[in-house]
C-alpha atoms as a PDB file:
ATOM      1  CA  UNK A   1      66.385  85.996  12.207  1.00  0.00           C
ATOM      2  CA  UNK A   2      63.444  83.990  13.810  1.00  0.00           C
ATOM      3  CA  UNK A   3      62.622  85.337  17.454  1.00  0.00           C
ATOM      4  CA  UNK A   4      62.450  82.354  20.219  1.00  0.00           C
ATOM      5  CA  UNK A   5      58.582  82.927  20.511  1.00  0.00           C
ATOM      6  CA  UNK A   6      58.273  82.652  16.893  1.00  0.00           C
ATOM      7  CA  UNK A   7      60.534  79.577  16.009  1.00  0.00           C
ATOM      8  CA  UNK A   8      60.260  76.078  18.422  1.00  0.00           C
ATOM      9  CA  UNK A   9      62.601  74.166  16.329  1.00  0.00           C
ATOM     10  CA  UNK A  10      66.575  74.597  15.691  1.00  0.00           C
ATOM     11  CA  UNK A  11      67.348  75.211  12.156  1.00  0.00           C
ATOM     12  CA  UNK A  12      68.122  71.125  10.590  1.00  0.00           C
ATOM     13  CA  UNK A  13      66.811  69.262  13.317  1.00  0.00           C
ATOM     14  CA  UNK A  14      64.261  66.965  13.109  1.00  0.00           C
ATOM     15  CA  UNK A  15      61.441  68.805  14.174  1.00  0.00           C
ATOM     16  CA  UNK A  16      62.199  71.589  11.641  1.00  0.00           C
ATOM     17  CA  UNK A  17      62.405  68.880   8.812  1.00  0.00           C
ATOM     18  CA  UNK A  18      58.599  67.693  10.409  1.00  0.00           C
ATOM     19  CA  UNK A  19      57.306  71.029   9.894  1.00  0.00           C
ATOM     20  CA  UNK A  20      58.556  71.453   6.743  1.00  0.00           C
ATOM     21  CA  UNK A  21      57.204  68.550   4.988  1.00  0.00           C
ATOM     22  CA  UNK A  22      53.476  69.420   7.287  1.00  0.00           C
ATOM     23  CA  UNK A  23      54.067  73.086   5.073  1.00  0.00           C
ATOM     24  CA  UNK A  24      54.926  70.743   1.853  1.00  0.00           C
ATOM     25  CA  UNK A  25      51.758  68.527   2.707  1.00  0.00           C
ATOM     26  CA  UNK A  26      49.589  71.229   3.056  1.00  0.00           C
ATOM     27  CA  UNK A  27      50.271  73.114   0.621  1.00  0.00           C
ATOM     28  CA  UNK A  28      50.236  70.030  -2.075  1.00  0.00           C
ATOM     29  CA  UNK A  29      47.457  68.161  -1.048  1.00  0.00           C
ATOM     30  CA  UNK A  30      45.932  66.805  -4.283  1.00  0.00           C
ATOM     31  CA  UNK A  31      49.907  65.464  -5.405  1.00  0.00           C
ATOM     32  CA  UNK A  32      50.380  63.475  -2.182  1.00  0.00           C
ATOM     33  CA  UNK A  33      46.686  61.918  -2.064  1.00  0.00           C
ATOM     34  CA  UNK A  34      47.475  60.393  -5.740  1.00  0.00           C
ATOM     35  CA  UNK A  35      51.140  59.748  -4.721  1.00  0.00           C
ATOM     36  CA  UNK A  36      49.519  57.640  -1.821  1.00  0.00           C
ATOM     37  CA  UNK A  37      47.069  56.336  -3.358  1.00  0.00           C
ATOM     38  CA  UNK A  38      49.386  55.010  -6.129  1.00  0.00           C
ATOM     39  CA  UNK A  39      51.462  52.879  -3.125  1.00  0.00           C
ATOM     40  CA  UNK A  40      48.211  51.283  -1.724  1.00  0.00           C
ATOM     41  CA  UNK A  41      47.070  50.403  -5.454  1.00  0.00           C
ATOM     42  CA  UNK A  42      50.713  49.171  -6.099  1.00  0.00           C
ATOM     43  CA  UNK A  43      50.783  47.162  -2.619  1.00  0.00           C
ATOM     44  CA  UNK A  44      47.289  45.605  -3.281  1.00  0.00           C
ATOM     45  CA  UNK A  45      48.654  44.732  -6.815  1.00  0.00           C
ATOM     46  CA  UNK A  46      51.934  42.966  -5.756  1.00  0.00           C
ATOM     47  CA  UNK A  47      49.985  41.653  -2.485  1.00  0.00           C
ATOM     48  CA  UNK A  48      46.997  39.947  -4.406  1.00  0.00           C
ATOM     49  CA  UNK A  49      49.208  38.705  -7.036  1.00  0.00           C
ATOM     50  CA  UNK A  50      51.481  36.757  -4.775  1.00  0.00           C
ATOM     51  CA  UNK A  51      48.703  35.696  -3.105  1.00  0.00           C
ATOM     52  CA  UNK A  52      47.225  34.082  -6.420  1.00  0.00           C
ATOM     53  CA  UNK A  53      50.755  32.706  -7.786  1.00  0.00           C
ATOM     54  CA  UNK A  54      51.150  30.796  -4.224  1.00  0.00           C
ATOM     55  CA  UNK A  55      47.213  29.011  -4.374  1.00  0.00           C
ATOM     56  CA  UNK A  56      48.335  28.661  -8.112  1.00  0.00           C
ATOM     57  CA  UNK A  57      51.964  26.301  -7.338  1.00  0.00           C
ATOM     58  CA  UNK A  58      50.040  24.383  -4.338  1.00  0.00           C
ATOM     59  CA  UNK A  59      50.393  21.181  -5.056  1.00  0.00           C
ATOM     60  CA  UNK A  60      47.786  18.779  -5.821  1.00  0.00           C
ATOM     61  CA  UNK A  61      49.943  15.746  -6.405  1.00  0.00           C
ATOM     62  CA  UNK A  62      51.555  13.853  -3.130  1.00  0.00           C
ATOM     63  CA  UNK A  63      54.881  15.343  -2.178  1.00  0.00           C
ATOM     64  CA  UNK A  64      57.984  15.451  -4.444  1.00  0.00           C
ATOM     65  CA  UNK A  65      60.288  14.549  -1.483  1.00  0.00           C
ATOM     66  CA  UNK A  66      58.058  10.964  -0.890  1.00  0.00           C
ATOM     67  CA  UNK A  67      59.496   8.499  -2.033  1.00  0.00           C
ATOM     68  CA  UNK A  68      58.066   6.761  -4.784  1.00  0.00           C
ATOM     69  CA  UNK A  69      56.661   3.553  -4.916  1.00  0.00           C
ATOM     70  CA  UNK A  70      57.955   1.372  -7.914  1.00  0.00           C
END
């Protein structure tokens, strides 16, 4: 058993669950720098390409909704 000066968090709190993924973190650092930078490639990916699909369907002709002149 953990003495008080040794242990600052309660067994399942929060703060125990913070530490534990700062012990995880550390002691993976290579894994969670390509994990990371795998969601920011991903994001930029999605991001850009809706971007590009929107410019792509703006329309150049008048409005669909006008109503045409016959």
């Amino acid at each position: 058993m953990a003495t008080p000066a040794l242990s600052t968090a309660a067994p399942g709190s929060l703060a125990a669950v913070g530490s534990a993924a700062k012990a995880l973190v550390l002691a993976h650092p290579i894994g969670w720098s390509v994990a990371g930078g795998a969601l920011l490639g991903a994001g930029a990916y999605w991001g850009i390409g809706r971007l590009l699909r929107r410019k792509a369907q703006a329309p150049d002709a008048p409005d669909a909704a006008a109503p045409a002149a016959a």
